[in-house]
Protein backbone atom coordinates (compact mmCIF):
# COMPACT_ATOMS: atom_id res chain seq x y z
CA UNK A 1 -6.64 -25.87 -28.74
CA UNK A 2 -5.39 -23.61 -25.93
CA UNK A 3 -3.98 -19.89 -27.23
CA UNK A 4 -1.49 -18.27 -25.16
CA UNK A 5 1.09 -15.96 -25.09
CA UNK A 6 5.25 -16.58 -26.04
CA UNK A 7 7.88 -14.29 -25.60
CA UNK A 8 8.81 -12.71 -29.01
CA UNK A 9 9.85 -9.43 -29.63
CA UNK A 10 6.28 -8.28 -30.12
CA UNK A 11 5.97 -8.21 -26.65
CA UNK A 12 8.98 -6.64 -25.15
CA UNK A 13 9.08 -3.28 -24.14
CA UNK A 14 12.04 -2.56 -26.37
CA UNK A 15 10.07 -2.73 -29.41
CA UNK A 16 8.91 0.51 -31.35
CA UNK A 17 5.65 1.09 -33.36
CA UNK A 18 7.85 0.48 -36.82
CA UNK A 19 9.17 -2.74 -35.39
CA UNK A 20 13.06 -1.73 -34.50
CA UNK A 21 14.18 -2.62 -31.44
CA UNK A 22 15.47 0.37 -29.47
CA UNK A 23 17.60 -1.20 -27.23
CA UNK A 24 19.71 -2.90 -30.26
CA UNK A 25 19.09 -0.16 -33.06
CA UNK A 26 17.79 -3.13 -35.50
CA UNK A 27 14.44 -3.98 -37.08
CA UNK A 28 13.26 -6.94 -35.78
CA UNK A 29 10.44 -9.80 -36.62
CA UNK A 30 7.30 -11.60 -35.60
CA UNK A 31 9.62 -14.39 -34.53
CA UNK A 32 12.76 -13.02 -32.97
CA UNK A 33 13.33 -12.79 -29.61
CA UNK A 34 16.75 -12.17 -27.60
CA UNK A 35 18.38 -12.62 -24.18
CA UNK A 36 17.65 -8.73 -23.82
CA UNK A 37 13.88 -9.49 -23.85
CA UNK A 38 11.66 -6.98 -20.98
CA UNK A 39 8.50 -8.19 -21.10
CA UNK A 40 5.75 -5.95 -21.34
CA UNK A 41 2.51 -6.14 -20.02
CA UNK A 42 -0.54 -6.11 -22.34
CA UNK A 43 -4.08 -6.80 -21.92
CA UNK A 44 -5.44 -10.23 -21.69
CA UNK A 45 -8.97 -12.15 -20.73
CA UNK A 46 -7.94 -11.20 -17.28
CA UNK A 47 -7.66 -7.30 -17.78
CA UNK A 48 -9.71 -5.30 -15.51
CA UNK A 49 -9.33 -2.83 -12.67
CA UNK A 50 -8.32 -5.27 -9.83
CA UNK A 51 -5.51 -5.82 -11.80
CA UNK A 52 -4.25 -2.71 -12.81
CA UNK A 53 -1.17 -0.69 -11.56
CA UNK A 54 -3.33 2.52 -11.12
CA UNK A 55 -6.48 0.94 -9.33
CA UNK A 56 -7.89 2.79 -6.22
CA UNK A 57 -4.52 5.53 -7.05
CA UNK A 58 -4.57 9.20 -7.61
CA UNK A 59 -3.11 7.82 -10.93
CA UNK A 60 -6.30 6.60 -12.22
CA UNK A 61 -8.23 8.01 -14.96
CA UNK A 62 -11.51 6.68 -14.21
CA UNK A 63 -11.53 6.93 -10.18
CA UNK A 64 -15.94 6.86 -10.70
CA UNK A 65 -16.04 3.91 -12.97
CA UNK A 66 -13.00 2.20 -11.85
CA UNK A 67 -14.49 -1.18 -10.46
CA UNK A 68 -13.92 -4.91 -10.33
CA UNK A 69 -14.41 -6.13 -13.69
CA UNK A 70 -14.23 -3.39 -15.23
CA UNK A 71 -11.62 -2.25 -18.25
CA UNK A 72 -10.68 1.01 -19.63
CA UNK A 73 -8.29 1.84 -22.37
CA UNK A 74 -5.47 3.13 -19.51
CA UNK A 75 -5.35 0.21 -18.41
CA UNK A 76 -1.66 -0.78 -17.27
């Protein structure tokens, strides 16, 4: 069984802690999703420095720990 990833409104940038969309001014569900939809990015198996906006930036957090392979909750 493989696991992945589907576009819903969980994962659109639109989406606010309480579940409304923001975009839309409605409350939304687990299984909605709408032509509107931004994804957002969010961590996966494949999270870790290399791949992260602010790597080997002024923007980083952790510019000391910041490595290949490595993961740290600013991660974006």
């Amino acid at each position: 069984m493989e696991v992945k990833s589907i576009t819903s409104c969980l994962n659109c940038e639109n989406i606010t802690s309480t579940f409304d969309c923001s975009k839309h001014n409605i409350e939304v569900d687990v299984d909605k999703v709408c032509s509107d939809h931004v994804f957002k990015q969010a961590l996966t198996k494949n999270s870790n420095c290399s791949n992260c906006k602010n790597f080997n930036t002024q923007s980083c957090p952790n510019p000391n720990l910041a490595a290949e392979g490595m993961l740290c909750f600013s991660w974006a």
